[in-house]
Protein backbone atom coordinates (compact mmCIF):
# COMPACT_ATOMS: atom_id res chain seq x y z
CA UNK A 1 0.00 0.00 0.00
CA UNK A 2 1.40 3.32 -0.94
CA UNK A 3 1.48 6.79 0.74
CA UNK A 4 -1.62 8.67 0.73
CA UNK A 5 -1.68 12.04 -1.20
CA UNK A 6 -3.55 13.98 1.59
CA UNK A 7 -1.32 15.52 4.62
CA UNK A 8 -3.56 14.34 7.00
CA UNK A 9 -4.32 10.99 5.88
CA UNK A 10 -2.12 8.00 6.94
CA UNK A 11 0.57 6.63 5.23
CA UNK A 12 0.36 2.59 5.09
CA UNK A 13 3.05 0.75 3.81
CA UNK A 14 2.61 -2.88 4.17
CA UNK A 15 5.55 -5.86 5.55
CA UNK A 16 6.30 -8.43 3.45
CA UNK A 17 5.50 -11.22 6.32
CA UNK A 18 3.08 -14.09 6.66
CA UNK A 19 0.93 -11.89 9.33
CA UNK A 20 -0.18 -8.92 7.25
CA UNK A 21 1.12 -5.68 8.91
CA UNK A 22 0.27 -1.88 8.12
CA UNK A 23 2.59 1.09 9.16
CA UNK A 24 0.11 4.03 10.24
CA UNK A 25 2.23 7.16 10.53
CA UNK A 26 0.80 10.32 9.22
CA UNK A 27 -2.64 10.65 10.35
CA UNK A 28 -3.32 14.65 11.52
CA UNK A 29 -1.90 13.59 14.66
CA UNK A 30 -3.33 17.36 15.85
CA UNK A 31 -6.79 16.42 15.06
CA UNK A 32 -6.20 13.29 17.09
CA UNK A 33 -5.06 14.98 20.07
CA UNK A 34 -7.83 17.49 19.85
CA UNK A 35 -10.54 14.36 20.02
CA UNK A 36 -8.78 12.92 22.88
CA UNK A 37 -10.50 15.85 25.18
CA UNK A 38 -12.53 14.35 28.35
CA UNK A 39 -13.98 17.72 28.80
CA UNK A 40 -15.79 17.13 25.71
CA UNK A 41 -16.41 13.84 26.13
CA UNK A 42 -17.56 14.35 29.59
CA UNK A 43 -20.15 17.21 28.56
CA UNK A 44 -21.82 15.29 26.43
CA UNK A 45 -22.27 12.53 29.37
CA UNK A 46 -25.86 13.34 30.30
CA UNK A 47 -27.31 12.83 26.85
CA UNK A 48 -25.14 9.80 25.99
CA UNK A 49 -26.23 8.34 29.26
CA UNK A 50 -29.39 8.43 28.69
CA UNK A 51 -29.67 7.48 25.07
CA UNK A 52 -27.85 4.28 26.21
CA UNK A 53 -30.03 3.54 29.07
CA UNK A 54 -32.88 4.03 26.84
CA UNK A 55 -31.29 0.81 24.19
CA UNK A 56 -31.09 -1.12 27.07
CA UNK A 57 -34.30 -0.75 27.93
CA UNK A 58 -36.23 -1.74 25.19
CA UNK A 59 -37.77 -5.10 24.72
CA UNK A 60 -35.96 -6.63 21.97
CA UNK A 61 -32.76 -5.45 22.86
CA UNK A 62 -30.33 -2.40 22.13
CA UNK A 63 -29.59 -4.30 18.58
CA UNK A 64 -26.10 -4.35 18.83
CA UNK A 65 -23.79 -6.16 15.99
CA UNK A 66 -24.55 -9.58 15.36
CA UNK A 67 -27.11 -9.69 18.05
CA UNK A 68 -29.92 -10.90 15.24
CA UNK A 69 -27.42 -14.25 15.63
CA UNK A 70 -27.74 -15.04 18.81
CA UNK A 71 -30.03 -17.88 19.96
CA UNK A 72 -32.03 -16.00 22.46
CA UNK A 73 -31.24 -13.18 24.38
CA UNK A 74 -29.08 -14.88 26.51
CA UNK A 75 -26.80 -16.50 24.46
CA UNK A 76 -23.16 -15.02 25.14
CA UNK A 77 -21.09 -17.10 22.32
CA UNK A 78 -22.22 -15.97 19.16
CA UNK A 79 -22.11 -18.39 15.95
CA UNK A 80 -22.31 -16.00 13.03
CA UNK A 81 -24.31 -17.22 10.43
CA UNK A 82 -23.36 -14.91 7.61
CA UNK A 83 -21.30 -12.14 7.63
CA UNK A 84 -20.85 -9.11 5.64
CA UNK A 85 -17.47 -8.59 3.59
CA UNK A 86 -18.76 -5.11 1.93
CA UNK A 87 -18.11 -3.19 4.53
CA UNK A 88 -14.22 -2.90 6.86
CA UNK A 89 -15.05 -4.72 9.93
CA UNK A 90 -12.18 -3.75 12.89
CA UNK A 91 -11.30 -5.03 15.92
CA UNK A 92 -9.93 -2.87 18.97
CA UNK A 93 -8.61 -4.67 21.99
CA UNK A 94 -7.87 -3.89 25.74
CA UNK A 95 -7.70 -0.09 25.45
CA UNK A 96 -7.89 0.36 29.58
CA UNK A 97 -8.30 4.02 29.59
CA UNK A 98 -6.32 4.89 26.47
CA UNK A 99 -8.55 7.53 25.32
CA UNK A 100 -5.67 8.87 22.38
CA UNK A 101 -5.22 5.66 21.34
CA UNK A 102 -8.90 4.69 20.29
CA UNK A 103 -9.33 8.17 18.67
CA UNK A 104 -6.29 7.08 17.07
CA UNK A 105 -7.89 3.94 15.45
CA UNK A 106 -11.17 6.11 15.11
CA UNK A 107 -9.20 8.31 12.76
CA UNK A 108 -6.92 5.73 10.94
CA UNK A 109 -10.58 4.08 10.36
CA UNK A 110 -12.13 6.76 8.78
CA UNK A 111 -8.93 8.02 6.59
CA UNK A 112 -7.34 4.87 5.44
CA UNK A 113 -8.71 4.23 1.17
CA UNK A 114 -9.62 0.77 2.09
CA UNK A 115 -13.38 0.20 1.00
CA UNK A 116 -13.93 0.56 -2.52
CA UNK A 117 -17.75 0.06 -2.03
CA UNK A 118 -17.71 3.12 0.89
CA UNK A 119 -18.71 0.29 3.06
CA UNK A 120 -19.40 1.56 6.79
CA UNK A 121 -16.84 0.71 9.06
CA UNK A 122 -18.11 -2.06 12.16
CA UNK A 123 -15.74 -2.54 15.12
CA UNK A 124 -15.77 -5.36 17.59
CA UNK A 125 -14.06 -4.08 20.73
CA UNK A 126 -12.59 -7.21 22.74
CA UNK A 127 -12.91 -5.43 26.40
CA UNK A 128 -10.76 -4.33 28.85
CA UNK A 129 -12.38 -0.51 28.34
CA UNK A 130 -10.69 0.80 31.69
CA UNK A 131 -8.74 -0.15 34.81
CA UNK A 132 -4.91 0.72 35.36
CA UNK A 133 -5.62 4.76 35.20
CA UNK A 134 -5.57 6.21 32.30
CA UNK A 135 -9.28 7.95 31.05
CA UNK A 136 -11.50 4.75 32.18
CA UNK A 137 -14.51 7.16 32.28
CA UNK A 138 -13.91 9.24 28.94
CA UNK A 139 -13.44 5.57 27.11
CA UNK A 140 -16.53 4.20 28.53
CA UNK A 141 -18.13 6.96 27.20
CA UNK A 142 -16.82 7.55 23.89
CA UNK A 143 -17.98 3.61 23.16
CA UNK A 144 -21.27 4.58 24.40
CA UNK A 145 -21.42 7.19 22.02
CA UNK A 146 -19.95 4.90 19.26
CA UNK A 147 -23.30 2.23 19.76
CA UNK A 148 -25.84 5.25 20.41
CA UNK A 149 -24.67 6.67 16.79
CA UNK A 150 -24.70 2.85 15.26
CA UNK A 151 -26.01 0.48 17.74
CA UNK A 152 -25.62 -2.29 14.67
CA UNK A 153 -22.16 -1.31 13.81
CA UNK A 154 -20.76 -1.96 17.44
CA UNK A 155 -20.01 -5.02 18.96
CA UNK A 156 -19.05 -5.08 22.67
CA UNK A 157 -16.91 -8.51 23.82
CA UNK A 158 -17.00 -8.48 27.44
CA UNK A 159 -13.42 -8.76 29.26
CA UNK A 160 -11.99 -9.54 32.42
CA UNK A 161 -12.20 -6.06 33.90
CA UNK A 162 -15.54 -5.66 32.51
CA UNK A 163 -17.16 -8.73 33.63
CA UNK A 164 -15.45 -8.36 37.09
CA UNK A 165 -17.31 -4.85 37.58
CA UNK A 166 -20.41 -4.89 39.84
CA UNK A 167 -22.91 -2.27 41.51
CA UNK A 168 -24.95 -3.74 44.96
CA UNK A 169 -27.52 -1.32 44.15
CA UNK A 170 -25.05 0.88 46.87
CA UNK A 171 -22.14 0.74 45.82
CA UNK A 172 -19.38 -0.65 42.57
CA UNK A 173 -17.14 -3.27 43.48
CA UNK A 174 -14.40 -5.20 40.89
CA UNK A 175 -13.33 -8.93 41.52
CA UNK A 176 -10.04 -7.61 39.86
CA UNK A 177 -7.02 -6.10 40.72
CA UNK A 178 -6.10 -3.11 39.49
CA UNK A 179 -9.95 -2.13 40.18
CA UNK A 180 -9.65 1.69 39.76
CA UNK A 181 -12.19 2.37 38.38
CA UNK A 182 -14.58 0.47 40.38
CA UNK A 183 -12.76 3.33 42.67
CA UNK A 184 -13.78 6.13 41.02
CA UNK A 185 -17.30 5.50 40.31
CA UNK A 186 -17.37 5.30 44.57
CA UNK A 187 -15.71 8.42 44.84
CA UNK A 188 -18.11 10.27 42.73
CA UNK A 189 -21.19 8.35 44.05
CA UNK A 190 -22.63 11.66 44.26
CA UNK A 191 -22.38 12.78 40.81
CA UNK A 192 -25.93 11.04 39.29
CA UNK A 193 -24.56 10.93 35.54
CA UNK A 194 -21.06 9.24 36.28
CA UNK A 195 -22.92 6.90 39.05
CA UNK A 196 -25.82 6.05 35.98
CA UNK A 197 -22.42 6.01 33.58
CA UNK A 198 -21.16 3.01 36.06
CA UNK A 199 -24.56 1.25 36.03
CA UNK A 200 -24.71 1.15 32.47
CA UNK A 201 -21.54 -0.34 32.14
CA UNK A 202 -22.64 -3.18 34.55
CA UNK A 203 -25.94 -3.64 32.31
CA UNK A 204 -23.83 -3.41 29.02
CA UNK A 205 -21.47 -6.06 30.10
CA UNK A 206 -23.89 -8.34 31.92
CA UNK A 207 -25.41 -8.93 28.36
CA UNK A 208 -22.18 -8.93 26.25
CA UNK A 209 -20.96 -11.75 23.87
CA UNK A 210 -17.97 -14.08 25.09
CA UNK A 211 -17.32 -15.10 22.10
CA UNK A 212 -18.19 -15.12 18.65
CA UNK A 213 -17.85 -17.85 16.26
CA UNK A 214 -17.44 -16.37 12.60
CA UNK A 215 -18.19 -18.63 9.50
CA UNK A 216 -14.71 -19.03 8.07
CA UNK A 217 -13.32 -20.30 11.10
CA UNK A 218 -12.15 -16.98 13.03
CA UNK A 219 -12.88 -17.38 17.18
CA UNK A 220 -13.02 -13.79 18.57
CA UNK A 221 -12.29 -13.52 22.22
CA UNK A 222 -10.92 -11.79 25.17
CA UNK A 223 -8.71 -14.24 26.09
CA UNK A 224 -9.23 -17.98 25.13
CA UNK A 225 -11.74 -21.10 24.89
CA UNK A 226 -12.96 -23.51 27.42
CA UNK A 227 -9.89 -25.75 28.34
CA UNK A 228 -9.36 -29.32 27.84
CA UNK A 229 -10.93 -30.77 31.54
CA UNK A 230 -14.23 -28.85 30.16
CA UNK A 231 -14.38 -30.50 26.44
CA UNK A 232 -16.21 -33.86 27.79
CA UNK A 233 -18.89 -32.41 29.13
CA UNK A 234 -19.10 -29.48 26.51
CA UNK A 235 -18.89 -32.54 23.49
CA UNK A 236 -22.17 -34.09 26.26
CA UNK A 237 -23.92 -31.04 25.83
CA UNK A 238 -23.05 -28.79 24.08
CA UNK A 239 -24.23 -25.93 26.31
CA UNK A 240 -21.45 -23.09 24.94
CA UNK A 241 -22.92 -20.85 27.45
CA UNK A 242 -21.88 -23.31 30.88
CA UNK A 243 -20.39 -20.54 33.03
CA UNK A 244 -17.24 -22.45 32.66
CA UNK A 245 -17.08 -22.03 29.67
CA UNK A 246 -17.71 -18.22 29.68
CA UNK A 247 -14.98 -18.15 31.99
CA UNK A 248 -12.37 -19.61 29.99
CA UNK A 249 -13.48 -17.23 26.76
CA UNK A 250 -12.94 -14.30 28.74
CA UNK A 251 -9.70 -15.28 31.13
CA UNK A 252 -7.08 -18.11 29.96
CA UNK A 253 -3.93 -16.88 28.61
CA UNK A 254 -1.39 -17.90 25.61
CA UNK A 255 1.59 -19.73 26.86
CA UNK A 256 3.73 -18.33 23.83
CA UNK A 257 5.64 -21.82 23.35
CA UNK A 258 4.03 -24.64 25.44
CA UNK A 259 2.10 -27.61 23.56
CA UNK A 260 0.27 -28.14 26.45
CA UNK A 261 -0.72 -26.67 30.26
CA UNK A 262 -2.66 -28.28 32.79
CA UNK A 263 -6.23 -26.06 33.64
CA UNK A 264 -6.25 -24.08 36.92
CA UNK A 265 -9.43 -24.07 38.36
CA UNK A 266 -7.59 -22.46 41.65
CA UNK A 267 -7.77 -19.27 40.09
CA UNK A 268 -8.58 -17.52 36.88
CA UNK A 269 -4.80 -17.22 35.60
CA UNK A 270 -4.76 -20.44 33.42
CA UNK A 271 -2.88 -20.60 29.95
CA UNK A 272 -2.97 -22.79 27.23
CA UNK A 273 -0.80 -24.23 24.90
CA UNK A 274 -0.87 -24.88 20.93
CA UNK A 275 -2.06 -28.61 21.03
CA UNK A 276 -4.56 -27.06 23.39
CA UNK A 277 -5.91 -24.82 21.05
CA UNK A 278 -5.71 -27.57 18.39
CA UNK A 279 -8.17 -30.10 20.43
CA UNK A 280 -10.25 -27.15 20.74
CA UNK A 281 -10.59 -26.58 17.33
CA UNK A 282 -11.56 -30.24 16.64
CA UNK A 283 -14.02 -30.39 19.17
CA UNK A 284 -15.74 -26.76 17.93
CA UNK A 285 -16.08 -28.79 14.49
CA UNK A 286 -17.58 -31.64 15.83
CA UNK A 287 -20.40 -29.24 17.63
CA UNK A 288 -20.64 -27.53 14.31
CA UNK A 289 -18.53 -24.64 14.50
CA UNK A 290 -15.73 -24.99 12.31
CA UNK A 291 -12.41 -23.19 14.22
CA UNK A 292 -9.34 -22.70 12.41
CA UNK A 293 -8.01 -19.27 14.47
CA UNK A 294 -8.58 -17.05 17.03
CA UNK A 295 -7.78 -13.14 17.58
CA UNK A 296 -7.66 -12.16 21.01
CA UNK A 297 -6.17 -9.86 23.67
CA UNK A 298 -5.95 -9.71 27.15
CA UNK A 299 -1.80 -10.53 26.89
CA UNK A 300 -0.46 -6.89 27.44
CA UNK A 301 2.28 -7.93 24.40
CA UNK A 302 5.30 -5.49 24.30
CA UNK A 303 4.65 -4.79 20.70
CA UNK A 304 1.00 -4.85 21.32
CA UNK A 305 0.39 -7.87 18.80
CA UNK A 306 1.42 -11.13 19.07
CA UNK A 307 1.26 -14.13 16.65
CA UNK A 308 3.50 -16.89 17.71
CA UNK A 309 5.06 -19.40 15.49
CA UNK A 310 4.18 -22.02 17.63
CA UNK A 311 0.67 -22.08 16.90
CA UNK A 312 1.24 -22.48 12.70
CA UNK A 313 -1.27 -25.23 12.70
CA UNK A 314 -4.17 -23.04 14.00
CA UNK A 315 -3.06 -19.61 14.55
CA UNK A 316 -3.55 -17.30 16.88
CA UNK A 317 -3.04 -13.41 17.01
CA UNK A 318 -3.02 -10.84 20.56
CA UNK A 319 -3.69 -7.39 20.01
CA UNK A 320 -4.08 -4.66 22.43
CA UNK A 321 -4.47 -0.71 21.61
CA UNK A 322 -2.22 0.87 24.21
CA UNK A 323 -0.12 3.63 23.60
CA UNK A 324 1.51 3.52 26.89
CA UNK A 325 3.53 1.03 29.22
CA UNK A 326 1.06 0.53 31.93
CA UNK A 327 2.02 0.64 35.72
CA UNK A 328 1.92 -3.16 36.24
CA UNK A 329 4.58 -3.79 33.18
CA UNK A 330 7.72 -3.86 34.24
CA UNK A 331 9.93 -3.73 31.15
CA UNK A 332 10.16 -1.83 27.86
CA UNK A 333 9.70 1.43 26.11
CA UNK A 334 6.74 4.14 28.05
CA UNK A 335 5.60 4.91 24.58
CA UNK A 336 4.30 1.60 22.54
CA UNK A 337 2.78 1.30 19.06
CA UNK A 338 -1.23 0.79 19.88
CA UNK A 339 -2.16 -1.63 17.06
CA UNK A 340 -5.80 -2.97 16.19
CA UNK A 341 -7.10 -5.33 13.49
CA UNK A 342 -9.47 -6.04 10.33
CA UNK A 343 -11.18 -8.60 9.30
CA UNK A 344 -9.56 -11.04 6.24
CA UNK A 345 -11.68 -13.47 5.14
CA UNK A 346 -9.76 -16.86 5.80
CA UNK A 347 -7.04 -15.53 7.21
CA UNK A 348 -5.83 -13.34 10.34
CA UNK A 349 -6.74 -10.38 10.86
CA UNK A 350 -4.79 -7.79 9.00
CA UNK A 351 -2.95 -5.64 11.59
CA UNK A 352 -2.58 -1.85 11.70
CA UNK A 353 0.48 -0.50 13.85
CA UNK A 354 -0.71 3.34 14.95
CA UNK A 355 2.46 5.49 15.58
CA UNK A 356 0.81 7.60 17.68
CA UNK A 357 3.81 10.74 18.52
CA UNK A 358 5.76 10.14 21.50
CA UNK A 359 5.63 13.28 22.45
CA UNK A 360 2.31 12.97 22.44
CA UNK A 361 1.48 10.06 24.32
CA UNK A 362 4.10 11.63 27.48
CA UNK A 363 1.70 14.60 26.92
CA UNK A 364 -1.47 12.37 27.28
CA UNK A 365 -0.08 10.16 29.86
CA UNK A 366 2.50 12.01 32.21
CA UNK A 367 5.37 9.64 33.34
CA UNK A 368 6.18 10.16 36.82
CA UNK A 369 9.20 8.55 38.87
CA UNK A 370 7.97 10.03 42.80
CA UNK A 371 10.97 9.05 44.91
CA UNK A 372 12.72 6.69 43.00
CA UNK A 373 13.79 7.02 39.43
CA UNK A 374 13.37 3.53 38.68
CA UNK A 375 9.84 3.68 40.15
CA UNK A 376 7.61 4.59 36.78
CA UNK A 377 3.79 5.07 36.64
CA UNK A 378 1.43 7.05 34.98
CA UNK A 379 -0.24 10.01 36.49
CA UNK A 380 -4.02 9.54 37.35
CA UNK A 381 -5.80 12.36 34.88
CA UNK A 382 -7.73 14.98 36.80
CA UNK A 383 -10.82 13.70 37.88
């Protein structure tokens, strides 16, 4: 793919590589920046609340993307039963706060010449919308927004931090850690459209897919697919919505090399291996839903996408969209490459690398080192 003639459209030169790669570097950056304004985003918050309280209220459902496939209302793990190629369909992983980086992806969306048909763009966000600082709120809201414009071009995949949000009718409350934002909703209790933001969130994510099953073989999940001590019993019945097996969609990890790892039911840290992923993929086609590959995220990948040679047989590919080196990872760079993906029929996902300005991601997300220079996290935005 060649440059681009306008200044602020992005350039996209493309890797010669088996995984399909896309160099974003000169979007209007400015324009970017500008978008990336909670203010804004925050004074729209009565309007957006309520338009989104209103989808979840009505009978049938808020009509969200491929809800028309679900089974009943229900189901969380989607089979797809035909799927539109006319129009881009994208897919934006954990973004935990990163309010530049999604209006990065918004932008690179809108700009890159990729539709010939001026298909409408669709987006399947794979969770994780906040936790670990960062603009948990502003994000929240700015997908709200996104399904209240085009409640049929948004999908919602529910993650870890999302499903482990809860409200007691009193007060919010994460089985997660870092639970900030189940922090800040408490701390502004008393402010009726972030409390009703919070609420929403809970509703939204109580209803979200798991997984969805697409019809040339592509899984799309959070994090991975019921492991091997629950494929008896899912072969007996094949009940794909066993809380189990929700579980495992949402929080098993990628061991990047094993063949194999034993489940954990001790806690909700388990990995899996490639052969794993394999027997997986032969039980989904015996239960009629042909898996061949998976795109995921929930690995916080140093180069924000992962696609690891051991899994050639049935691959697999992690991508997150943060811009930043969160406080809980230890090693590399403060400013990372967000990435996200699009859809390739029988294939992965095509990823897009967004080269975001370092300058403006330390301008975004202040680094701080209080005390101890080797001590780096990122300063809470002004609340």
């Amino acid at each position: 793919m060649g440059s681009l003639s306008s200044d602020a459209a992005p350039t996209a030169v493309m890797t010669q590589t088996p995984l399909q790669i896309v160099e974003v570097e000169h979007v209007d950056w400015q324009a970017v920046r500008d978008a990336a304004n909670p203010s804004s985003i925050r004074s729209n918050m009565r309007s957006t609340v309520e338009c989104m309280e209103a989808l979840l209220d009505k009978a049938d459902g808020p009509g969200l993307l491929f809800d028309k496939d679900r089974t009943d209302p229900a189901d969380k793990v989607i089979q797809v039963s035909d799927l539109d190629t006319g129009s881009p369909l994208w897919i934006i992983g954990d973004l935990h706060g990163d309010l530049l980086a999604l209006e990065a992806a918004l932008a690179a969306m809108r700009d890159l010449p990729l539709q010939p048909n001026g298909g409408q763009s669709r987006i399947v966000f794979l969770g994780d919308l906040f936790d670990d600082e960062g603009f948990g709120l502003e994000v929240l809201l700015r997908v709200f927004e996104l399904i209240v414009d085009a409640p049929d071009r948004v999908c919602l995949i529910a993650g870890n931090h999302d499903e482990a949000l809860s409200y007691d009718g009193v007060r919010f409350a994460s089985s997660v850690t870092p639970s900030d934002f189940a922090d800040f909703l408490n701390a502004n209790l008393a402010h009726e459209w972030i409390e009703r933001a919070g609420k929403v969130a809970v509703r939204l994510f109580a209803r979200a897919p798991r997984a969805l099953f697409f019809p040339d073989g592509l899984l799309i999940v959070h994090g991975g697919f019921p492991l091997a001590d629950l494929h008896a019993r899912l072969a007996e019945t094949g009940d794909w919505n066993d809380p189990k097996c929700l579980s495992d969609f949402v929080w098993t990890r990628a061991h990047p090399k094993a063949r194999k790892k034993l489940p954990n039911r001790f806690s909700r840290g388990s990995q899996f291996g490639y052969e794993d992923f394999a027997a997986f993929c032969v039980l989904s086609t015996s239960l009629g839903r042909p898996v061949t590959r998976m795109v995921r995220g929930h690995d916080h990948v140093e180069e924000r996408y992962a696609a690891y040679p051991a899994y050639w047989a049935h691959p697999v590919l992690t991508t997150v969209a943060l811009s930043r080196r969160l406080s809980r990872e230890s090693f590399g760079p403060y400013e990372r490459v967000p990435t996200m993906a699009q859809f390739v029929e029988g294939t992965l996902p095509r990823v897009y690398r967004l080269h975001i300005p370092a300058d403006m991601i330390r301008e975004t997300y202040p680094e701080l080192t209080p005390g101890n220079p080797e001590s780096e996290t990122i300063q809470e935005p002004h609340r």
